[in-house]
N, C-alpha and C. Protein backbone atom coordinates (compact mmCIF):
# COMPACT_ATOMS: atom_id res chain seq x y z
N UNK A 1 0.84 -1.19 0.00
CA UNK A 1 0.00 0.00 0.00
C UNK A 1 0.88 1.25 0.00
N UNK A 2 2.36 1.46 0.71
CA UNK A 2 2.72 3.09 0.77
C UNK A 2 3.52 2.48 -0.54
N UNK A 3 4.32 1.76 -1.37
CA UNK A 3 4.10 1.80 -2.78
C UNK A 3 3.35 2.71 -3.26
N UNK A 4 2.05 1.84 -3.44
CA UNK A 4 0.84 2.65 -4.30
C UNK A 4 0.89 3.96 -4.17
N UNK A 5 0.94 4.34 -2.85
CA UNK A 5 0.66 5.42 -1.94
C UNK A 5 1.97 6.28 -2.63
N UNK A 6 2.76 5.71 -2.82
CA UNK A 6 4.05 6.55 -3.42
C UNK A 6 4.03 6.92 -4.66
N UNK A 7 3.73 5.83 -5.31
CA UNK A 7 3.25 6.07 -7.16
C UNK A 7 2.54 6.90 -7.46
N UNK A 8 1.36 7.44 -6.01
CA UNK A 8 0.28 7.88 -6.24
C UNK A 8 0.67 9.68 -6.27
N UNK A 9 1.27 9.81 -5.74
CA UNK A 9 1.78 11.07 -5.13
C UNK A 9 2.66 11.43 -6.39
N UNK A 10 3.65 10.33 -7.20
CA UNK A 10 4.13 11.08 -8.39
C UNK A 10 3.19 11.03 -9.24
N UNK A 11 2.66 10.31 -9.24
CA UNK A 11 1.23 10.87 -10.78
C UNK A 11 0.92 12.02 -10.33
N UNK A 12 0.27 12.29 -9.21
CA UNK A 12 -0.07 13.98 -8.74
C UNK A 12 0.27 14.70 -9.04
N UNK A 13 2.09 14.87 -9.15
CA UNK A 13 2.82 16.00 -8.65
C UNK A 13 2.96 16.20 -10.69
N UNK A 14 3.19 15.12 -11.64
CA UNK A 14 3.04 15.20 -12.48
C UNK A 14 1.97 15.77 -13.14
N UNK A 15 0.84 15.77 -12.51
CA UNK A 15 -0.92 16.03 -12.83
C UNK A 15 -1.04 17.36 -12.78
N UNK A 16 -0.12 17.78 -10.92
CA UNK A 16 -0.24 18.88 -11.03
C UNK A 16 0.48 20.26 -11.97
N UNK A 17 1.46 19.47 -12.60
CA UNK A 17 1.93 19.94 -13.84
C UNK A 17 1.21 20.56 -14.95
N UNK A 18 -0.09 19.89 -15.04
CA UNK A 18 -1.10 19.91 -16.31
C UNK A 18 -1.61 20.71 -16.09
N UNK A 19 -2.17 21.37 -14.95
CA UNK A 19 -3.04 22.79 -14.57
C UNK A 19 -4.58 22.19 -14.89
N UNK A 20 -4.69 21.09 -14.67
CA UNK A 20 -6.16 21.00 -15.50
C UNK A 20 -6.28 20.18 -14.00
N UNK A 21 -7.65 21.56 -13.24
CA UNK A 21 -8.03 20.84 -11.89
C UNK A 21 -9.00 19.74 -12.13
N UNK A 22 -9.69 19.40 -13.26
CA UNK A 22 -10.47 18.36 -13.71
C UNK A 22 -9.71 16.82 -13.48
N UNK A 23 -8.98 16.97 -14.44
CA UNK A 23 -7.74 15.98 -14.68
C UNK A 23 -7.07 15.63 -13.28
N UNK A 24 -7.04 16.89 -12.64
CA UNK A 24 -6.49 16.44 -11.33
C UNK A 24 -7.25 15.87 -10.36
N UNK A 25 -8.44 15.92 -10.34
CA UNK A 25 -9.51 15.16 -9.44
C UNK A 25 -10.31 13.85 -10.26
N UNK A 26 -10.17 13.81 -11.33
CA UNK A 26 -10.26 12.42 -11.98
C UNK A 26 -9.09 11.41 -11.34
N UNK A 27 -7.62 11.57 -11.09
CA UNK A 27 -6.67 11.14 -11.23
C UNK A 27 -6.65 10.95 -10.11
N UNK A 28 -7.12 11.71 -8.95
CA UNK A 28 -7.04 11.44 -7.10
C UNK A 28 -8.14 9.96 -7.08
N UNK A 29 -9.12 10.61 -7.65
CA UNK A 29 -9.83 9.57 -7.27
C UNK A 29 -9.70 8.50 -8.08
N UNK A 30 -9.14 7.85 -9.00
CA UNK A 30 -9.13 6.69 -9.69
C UNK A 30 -7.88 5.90 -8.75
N UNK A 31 -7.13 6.71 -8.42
CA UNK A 31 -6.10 6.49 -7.31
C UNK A 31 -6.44 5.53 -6.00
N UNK A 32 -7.16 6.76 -5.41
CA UNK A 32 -7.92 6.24 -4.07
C UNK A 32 -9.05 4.74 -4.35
N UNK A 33 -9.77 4.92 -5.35
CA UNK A 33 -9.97 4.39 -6.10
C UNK A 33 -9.19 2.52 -5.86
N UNK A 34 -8.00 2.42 -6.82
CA UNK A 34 -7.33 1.55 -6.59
C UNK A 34 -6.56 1.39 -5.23
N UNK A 35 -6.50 2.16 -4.13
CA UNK A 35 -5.76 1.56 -3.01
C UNK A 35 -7.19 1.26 -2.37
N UNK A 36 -8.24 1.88 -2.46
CA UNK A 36 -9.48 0.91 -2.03
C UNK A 36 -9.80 -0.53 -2.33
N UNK A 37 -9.29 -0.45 -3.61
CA UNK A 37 -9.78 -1.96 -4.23
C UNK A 37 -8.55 -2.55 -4.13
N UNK A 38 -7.43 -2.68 -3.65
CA UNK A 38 -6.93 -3.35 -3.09
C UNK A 38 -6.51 -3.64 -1.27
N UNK A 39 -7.56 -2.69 -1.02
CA UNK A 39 -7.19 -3.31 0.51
C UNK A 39 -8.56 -4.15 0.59
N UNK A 40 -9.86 -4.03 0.23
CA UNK A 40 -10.62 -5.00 0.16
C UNK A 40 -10.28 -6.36 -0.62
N UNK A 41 -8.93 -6.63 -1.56
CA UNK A 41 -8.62 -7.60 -1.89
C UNK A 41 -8.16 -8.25 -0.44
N UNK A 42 -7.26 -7.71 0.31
CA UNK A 42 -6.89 -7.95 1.53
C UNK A 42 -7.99 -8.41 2.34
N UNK A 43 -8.57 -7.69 2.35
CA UNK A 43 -9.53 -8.29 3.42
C UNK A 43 -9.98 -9.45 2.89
N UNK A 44 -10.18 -9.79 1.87
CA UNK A 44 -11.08 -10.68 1.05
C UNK A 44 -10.46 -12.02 1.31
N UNK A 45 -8.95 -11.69 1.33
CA UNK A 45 -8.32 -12.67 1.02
C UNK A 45 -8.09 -13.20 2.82
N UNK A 46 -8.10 -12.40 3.67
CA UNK A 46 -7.90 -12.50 5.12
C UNK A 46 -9.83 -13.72 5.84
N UNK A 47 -10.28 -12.90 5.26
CA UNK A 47 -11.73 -13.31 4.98
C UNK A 47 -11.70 -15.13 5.08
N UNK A 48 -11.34 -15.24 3.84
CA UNK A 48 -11.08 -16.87 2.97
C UNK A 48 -10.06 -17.61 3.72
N UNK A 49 -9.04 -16.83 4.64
CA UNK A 49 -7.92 -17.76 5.19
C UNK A 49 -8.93 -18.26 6.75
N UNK A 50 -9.33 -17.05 6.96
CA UNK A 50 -10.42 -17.41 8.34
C UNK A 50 -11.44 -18.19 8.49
N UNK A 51 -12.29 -18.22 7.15
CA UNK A 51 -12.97 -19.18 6.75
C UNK A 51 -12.83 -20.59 6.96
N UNK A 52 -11.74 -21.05 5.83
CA UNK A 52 -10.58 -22.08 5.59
C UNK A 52 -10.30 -22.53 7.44
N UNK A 53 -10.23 -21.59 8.10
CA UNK A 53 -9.44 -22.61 9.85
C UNK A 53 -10.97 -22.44 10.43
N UNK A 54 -11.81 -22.12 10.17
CA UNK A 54 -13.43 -22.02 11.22
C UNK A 54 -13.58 -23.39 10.52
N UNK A 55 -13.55 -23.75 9.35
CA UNK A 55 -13.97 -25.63 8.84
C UNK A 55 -12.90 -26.05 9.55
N UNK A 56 -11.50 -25.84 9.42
CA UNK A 56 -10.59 -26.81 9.62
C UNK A 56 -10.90 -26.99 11.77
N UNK A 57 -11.29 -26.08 12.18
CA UNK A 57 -11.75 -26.26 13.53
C UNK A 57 -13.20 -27.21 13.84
N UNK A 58 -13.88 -26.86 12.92
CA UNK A 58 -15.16 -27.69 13.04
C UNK A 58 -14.73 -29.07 12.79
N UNK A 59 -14.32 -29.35 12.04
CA UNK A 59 -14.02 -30.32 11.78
C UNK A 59 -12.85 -31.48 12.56
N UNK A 60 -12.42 -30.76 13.24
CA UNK A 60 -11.28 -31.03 14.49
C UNK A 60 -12.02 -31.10 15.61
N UNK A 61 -12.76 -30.63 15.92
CA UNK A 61 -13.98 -30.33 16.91
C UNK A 61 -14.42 -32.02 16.83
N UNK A 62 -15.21 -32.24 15.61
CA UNK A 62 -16.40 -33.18 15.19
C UNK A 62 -15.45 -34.10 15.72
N UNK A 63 -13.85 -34.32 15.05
CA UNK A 63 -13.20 -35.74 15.49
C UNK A 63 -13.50 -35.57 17.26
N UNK A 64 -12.82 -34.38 18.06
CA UNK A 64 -13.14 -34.38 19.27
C UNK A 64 -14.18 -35.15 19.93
N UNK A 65 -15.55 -34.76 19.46
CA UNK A 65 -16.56 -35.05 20.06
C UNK A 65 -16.86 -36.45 19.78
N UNK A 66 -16.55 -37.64 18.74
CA UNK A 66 -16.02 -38.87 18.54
C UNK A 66 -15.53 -39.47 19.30
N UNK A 67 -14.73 -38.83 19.43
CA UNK A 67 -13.71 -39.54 20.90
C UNK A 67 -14.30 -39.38 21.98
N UNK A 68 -15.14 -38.67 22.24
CA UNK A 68 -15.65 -38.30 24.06
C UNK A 68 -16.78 -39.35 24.29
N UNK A 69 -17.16 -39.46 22.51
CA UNK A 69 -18.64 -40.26 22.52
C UNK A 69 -17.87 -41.93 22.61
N UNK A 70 -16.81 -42.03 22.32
CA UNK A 70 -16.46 -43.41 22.46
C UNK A 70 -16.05 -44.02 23.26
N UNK A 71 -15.50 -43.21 24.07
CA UNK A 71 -14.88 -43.14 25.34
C UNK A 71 -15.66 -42.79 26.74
N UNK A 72 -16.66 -42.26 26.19
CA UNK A 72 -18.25 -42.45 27.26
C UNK A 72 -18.90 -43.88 26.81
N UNK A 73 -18.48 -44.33 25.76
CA UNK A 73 -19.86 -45.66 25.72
C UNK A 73 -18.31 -47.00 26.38
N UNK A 74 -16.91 -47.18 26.07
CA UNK A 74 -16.17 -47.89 27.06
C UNK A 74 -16.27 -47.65 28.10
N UNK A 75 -16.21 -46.57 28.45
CA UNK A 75 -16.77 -46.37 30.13
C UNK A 75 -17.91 -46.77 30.68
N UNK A 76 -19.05 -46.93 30.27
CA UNK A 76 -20.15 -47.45 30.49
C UNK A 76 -20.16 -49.19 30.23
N UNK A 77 -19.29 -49.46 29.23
CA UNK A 77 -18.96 -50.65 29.27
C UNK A 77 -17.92 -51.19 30.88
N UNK A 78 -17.31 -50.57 31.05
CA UNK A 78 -16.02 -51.37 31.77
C UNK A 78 -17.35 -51.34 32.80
N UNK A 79 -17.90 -50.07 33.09
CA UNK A 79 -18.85 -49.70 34.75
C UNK A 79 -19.55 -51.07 34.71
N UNK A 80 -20.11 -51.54 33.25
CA UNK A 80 -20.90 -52.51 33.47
C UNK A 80 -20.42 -53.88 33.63
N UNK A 81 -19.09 -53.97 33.35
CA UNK A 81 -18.07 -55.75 33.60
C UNK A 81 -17.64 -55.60 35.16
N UNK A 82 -17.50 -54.40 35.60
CA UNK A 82 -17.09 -54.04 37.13
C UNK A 82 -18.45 -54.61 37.83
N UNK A 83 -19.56 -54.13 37.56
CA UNK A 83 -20.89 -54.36 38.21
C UNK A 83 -21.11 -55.58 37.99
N UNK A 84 -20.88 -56.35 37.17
CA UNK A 84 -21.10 -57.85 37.05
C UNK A 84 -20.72 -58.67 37.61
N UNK A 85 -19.02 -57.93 37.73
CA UNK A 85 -17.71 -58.96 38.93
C UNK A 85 -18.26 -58.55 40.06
N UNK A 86 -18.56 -57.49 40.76
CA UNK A 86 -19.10 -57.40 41.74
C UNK A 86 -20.31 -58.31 42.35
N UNK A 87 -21.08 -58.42 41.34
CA UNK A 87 -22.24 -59.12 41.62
C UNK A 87 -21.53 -60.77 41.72
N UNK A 88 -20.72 -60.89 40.57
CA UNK A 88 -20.23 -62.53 40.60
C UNK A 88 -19.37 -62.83 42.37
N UNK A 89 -18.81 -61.72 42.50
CA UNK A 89 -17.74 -61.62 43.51
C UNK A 89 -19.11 -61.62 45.48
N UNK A 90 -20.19 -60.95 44.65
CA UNK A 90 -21.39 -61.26 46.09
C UNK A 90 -21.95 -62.29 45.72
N UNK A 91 -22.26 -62.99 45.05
CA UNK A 91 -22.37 -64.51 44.55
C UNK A 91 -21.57 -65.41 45.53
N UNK A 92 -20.30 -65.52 44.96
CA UNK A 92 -19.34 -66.57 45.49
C UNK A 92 -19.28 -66.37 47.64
N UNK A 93 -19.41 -65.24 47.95
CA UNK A 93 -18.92 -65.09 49.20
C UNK A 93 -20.43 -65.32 49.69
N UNK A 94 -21.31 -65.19 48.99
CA UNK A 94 -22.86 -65.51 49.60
C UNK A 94 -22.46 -67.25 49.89
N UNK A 95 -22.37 -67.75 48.86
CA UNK A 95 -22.24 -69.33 48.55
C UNK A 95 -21.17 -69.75 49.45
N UNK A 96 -20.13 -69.42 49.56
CA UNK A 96 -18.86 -70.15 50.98
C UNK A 96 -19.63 -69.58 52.12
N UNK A 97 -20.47 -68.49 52.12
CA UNK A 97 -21.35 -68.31 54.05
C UNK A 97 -21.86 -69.73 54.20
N UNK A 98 -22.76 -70.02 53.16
CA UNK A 98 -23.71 -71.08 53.23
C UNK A 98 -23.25 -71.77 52.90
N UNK A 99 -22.25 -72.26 52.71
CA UNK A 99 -21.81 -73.59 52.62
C UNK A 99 -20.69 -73.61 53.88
N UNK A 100 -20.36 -72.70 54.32
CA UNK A 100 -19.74 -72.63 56.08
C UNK A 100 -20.74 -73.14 57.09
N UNK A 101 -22.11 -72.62 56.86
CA UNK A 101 -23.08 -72.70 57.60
C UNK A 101 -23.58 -74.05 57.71
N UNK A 102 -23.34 -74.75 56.61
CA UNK A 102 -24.02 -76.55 56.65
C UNK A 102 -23.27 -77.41 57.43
């Protein structure tokens, strides 16, 4: 941009050479003009890179939430082989009372 901004200032000083205040306000603004339309290229292009990582996050996210969901349903698994040994494990010590008891 201070390029442009520099180029812009010798077309001027050249313009203002011409005496023609017409010419000289055609020439500001076709100017301003182009450093406008290139800082909205900027943005445009800043725009599309931000874009580009909000998917690449969603999508990093989605694997995230995969894993929490898979790793909540093993957990619910192991809770439920723990609860079973438990139960097998009050089983067996029920069964040696009563068979102490005979």
């Amino acid at each position: 941009v201070n390029a442009a901004t520099a180029e812009i200032e010798d077309l001027m000083e050249a313009l203002a050479e011409s005496g023609s205040e017409n010419s000289r306000l055609r020439w500001r603004w076709s100017a301003r003009a182009g450093v406008l339309t290139e800082r909205c290229d900027g943005y445009r292009r800043e725009a599309n890179r931000l874009r580009a990582r909000a998917v690449g996050l969603e999508t990093q996210l989605s694997g995230v939430e995969a894993h929490i969901t898979n790793a909540a349903s093993d957990f619910e698994t192991l809770r439920e082989k723990l609860n079973e040994s438990r139960r097998e494990t009050e089983r067996a010590r029920a069964g040696e009372d009563e068979a102490r008891r005979q």
